[in-house]
Protein backbone atom coordinates (compact mmCIF):
# COMPACT_ATOMS: atom_id res chain seq x y z
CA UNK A 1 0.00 0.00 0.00
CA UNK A 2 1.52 3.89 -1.06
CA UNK A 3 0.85 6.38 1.23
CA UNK A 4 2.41 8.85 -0.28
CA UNK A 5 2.58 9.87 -3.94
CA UNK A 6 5.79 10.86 -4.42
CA UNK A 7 7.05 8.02 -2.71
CA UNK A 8 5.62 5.89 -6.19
CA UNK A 9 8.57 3.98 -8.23
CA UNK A 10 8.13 3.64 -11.65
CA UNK A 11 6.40 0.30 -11.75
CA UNK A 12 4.34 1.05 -8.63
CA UNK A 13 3.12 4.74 -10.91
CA UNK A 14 2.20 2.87 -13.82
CA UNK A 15 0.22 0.26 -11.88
CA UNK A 16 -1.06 3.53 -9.79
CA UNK A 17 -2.51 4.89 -13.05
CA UNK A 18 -4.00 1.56 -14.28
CA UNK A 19 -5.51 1.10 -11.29
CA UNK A 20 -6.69 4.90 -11.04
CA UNK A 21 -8.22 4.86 -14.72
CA UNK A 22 -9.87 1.20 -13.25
CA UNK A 23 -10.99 3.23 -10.89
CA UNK A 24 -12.74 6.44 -12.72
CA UNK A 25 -14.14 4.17 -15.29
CA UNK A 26 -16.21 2.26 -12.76
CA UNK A 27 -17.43 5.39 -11.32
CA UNK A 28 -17.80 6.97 -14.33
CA UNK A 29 -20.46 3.86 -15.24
CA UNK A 30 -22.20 4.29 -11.73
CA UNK A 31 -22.47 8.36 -12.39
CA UNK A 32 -23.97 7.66 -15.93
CA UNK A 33 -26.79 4.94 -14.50
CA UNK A 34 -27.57 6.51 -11.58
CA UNK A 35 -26.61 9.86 -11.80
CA UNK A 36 -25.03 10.43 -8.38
CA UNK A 37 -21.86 8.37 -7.11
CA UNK A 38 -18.77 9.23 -9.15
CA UNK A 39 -16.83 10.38 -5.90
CA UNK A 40 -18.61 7.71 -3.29
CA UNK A 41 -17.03 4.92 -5.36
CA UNK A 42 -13.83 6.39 -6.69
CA UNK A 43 -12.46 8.35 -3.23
CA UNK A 44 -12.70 5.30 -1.22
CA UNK A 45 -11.03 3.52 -3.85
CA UNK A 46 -8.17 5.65 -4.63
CA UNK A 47 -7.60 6.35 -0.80
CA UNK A 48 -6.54 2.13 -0.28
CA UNK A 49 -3.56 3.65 -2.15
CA UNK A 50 -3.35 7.51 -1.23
CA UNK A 51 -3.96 9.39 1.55
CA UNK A 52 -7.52 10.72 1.45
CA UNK A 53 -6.92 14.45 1.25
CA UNK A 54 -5.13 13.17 -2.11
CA UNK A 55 -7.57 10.88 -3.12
CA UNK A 56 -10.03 13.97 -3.11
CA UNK A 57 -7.63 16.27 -4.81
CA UNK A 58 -7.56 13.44 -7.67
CA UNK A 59 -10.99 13.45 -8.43
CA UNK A 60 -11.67 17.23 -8.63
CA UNK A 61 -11.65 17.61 -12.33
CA UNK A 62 -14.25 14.61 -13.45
CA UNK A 63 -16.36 15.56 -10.47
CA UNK A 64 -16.69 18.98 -11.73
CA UNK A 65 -17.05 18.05 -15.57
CA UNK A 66 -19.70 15.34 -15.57
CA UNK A 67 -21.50 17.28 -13.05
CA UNK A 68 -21.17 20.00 -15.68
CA UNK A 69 -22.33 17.50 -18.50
CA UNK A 70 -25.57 16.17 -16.63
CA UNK A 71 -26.25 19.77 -15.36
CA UNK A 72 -26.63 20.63 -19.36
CA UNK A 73 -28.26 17.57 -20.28
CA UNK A 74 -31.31 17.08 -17.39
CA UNK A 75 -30.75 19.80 -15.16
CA UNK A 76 -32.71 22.86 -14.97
CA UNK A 77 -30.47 25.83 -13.13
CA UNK A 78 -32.67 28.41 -12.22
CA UNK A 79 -35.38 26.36 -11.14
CA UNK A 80 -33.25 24.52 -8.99
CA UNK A 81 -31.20 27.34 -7.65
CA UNK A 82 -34.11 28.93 -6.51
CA UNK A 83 -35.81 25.67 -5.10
CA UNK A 84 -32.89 24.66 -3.44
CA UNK A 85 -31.07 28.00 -2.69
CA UNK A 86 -31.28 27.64 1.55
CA UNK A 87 -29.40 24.19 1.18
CA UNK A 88 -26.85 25.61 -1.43
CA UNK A 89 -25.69 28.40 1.06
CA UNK A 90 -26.06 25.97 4.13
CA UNK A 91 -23.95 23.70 2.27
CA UNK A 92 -21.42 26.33 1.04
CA UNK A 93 -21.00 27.73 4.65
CA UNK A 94 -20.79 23.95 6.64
CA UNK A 95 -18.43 22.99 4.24
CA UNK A 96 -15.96 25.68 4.48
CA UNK A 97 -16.16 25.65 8.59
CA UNK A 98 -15.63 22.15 8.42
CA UNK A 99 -12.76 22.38 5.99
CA UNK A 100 -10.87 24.70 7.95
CA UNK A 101 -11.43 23.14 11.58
CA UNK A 102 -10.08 20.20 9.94
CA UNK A 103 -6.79 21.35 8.24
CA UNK A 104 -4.65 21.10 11.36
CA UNK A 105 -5.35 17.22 11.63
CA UNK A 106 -2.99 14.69 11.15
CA UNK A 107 -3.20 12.43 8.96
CA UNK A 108 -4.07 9.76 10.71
CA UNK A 109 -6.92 11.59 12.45
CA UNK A 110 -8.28 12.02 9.13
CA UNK A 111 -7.86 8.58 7.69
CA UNK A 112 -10.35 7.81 11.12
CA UNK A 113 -12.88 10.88 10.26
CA UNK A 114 -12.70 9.56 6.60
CA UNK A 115 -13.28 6.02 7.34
CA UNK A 116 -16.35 6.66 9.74
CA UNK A 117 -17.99 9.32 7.17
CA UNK A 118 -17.97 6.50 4.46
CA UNK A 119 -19.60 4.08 6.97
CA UNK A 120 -22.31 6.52 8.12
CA UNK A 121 -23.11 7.53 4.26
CA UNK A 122 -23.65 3.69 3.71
CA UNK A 123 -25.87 3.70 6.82
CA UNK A 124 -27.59 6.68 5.42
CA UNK A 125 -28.13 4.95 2.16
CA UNK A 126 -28.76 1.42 3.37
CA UNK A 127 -31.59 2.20 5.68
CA UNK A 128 -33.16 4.90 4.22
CA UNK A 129 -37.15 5.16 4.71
CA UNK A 130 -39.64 6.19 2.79
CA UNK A 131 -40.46 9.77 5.13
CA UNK A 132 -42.11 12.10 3.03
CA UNK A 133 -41.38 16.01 3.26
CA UNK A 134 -44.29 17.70 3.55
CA UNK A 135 -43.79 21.56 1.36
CA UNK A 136 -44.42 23.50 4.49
CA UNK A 137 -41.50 22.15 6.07
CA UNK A 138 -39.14 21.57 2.96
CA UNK A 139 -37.01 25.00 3.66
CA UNK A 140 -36.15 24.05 7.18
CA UNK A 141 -35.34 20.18 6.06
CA UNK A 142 -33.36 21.98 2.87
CA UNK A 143 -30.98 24.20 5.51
CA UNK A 144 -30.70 21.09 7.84
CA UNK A 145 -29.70 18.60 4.76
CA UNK A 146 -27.71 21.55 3.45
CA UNK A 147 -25.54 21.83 7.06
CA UNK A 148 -25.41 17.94 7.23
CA UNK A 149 -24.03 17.48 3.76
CA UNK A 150 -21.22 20.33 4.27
CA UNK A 151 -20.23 18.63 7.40
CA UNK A 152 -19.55 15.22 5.60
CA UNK A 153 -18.58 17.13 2.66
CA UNK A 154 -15.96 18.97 4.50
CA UNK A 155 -14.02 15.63 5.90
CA UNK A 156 -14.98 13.21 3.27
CA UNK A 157 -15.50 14.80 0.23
CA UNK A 158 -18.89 12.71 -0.12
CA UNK A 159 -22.56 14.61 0.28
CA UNK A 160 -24.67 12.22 -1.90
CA UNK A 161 -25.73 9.88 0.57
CA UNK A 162 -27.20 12.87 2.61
CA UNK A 163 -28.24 14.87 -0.45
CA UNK A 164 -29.81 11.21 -2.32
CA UNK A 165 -32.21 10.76 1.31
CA UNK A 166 -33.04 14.68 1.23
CA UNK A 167 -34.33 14.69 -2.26
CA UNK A 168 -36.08 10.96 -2.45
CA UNK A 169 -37.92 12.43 0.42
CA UNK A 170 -39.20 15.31 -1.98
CA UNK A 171 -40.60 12.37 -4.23
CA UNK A 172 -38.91 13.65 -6.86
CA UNK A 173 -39.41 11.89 -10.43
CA UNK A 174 -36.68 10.27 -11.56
CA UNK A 175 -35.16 12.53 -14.03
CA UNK A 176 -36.08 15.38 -11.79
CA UNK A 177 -34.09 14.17 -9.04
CA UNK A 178 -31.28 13.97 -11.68
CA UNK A 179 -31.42 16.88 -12.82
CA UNK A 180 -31.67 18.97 -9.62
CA UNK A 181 -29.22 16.61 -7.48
CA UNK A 182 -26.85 17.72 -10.69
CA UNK A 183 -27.04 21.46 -10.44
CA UNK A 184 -26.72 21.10 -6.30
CA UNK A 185 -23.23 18.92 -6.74
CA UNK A 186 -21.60 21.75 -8.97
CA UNK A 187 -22.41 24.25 -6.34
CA UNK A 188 -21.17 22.50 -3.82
CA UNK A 189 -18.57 20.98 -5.11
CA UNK A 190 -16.76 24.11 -6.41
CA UNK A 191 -17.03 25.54 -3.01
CA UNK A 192 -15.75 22.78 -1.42
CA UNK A 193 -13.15 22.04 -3.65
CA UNK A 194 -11.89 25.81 -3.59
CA UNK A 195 -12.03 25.26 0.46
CA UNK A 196 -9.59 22.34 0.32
CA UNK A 197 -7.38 23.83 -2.06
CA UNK A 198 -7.10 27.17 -0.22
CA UNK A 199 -6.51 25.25 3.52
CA UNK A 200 -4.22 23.03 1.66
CA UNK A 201 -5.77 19.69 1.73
CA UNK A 202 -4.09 19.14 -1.80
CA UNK A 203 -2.44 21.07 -4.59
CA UNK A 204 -1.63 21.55 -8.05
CA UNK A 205 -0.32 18.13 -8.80
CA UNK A 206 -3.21 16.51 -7.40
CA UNK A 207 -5.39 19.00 -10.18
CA UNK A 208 -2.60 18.38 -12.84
CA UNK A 209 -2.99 14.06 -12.30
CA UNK A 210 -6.46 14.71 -12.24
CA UNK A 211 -7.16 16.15 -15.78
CA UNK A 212 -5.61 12.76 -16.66
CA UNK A 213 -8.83 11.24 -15.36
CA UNK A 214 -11.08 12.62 -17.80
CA UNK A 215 -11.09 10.37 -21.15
CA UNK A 216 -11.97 7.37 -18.48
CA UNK A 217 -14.13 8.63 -16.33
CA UNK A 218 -16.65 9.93 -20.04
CA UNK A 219 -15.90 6.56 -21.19
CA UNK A 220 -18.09 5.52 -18.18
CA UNK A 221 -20.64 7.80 -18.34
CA UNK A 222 -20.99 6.97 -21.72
CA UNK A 223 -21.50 2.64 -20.56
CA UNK A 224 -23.49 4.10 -17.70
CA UNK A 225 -25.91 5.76 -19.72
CA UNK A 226 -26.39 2.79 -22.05
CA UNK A 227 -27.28 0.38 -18.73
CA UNK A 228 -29.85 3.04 -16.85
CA UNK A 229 -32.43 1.52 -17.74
CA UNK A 230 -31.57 -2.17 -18.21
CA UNK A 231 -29.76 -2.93 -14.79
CA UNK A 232 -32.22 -3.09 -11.94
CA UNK A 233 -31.35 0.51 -9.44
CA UNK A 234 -32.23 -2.18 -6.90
CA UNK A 235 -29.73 -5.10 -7.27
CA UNK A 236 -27.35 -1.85 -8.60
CA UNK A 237 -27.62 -0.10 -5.43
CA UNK A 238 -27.18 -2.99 -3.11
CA UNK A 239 -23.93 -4.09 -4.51
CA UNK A 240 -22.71 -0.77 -4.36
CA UNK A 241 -23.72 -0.46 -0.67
CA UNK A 242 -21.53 -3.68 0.18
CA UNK A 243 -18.98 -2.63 -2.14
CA UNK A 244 -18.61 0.54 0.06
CA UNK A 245 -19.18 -1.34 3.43
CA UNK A 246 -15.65 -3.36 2.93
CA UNK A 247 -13.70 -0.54 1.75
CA UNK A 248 -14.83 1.26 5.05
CA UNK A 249 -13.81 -1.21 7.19
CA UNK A 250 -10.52 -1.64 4.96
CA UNK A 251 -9.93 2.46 5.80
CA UNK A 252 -10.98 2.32 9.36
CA UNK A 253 -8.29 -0.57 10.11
CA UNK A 254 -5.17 0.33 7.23
């Protein structure tokens, strides 16, 4: 196991990039079926050979594009701006708090925070009910999904399984729910991103490594648009949950 980049010999970089483009492509296919999971599968991933702060750094760029691409495709901006404006600036100011109260931990500490914020998002996801949210009380559950995602957002990187419970709870149709959960990642991942970067969670190289990432990761979207609607979300979803079970507990205990 590398834990730290620079630290990669030539063999161990070229298997590092085979096994990061493994990586993206995967996620890249969940992203495109699902719409939401690029960084819930690849982070965990990348951080069994990284340390997470890097692992984040390295998935900036396809975050931020095929967020882009399904924002232009299904999502609608100003509608969902204005719907979901009280969680965007909850979100934006959680995750920036969080971001810098975290900066001065070691990296160890973090590996800990990391681990236990990919186990509670598979809690979140694995037993999530079907709770309605009635309209009268939709801005007060926005700001408090809003805070909640900026806090996971800010150690982890990963808001969608906080974000995916928020918005199934709207009833949202399914290319709605798309479309909106779309326009609410770009906003709050350039925020939190731009955090990171300025409290120096990771830095140029990470960005520079991850523009490599790009031709893989719209490979998958590409698969992962084809399967949508062939592959049951069901059976999809569950083997994603215990996918993301063992690589927790592989974190928690590295």
């Amino acid at each position: 196991m590398v834990h730290r980049m620079g630290e990669f010999q030539p063999a161990a970089w070229l298997a590092f990039l085979l096994a990061g483009a493994v990586i993206v492509l995967a996620a890249g296919i969940v992203k495109g079926a699902m719409g939401v999971g690029m960084g819930m599968l690849a982070v965990p991933m990348l951080s069994l050979f990284v340390p997470p702060a890097q692992a984040i750094g390295l998935m900036v760029v396809p975050v931020l594009w095929s967020n882009v691409v399904q924002t232009i495709e299904r999502g609608s901006p100003i509608y969902s701006v204005k719907r979901f404006r009280w969680l965007i600036v909850s979100q934006l100011l959680s995750v920036v708090l969080t971001v810098r109260l975290t900066s001065s931990l070691s990296a160890d500490h973090m590996n800990v925070m990391f681990a236990c914020a990919i186990l509670v998002s598979v809690l979140l996801m694995a037993t999530r009910s079907n709770v309605r949210i009635a309209p009268r009380h939709e801005t007060a559950a926005s700001v408090l999904a809003g805070i909640t995602a900026g806090v996971m957002g800010g150690v982890s990187s990963l808001t969608s399984p906080v974000l995916i419970t928020y918005l199934m709870a709207l009833n949202l149709k399914r290319e709605e729910f798309i479309g909106s959960i779309s326009v609410i990642y770009l906003f709050g991942s350039v925020f939190m991103y731009s955090a990171m970067i300025w409290y120096g969670r990771f830095g140029a190289f990470e960005l520079l490594v991850s523009c490599a990432t790009v031709l893989p990761m719209l490979l998958g979207l590409a698969l992962g648009k084809k399967i949508r609607y062939r592959l049951s979300e069901t059976r999809f979803r569950a083997l994603l949950l215990a996918f993301l079970t063992v690589l927790a507990t592989v974190l928690l205990f590295k």
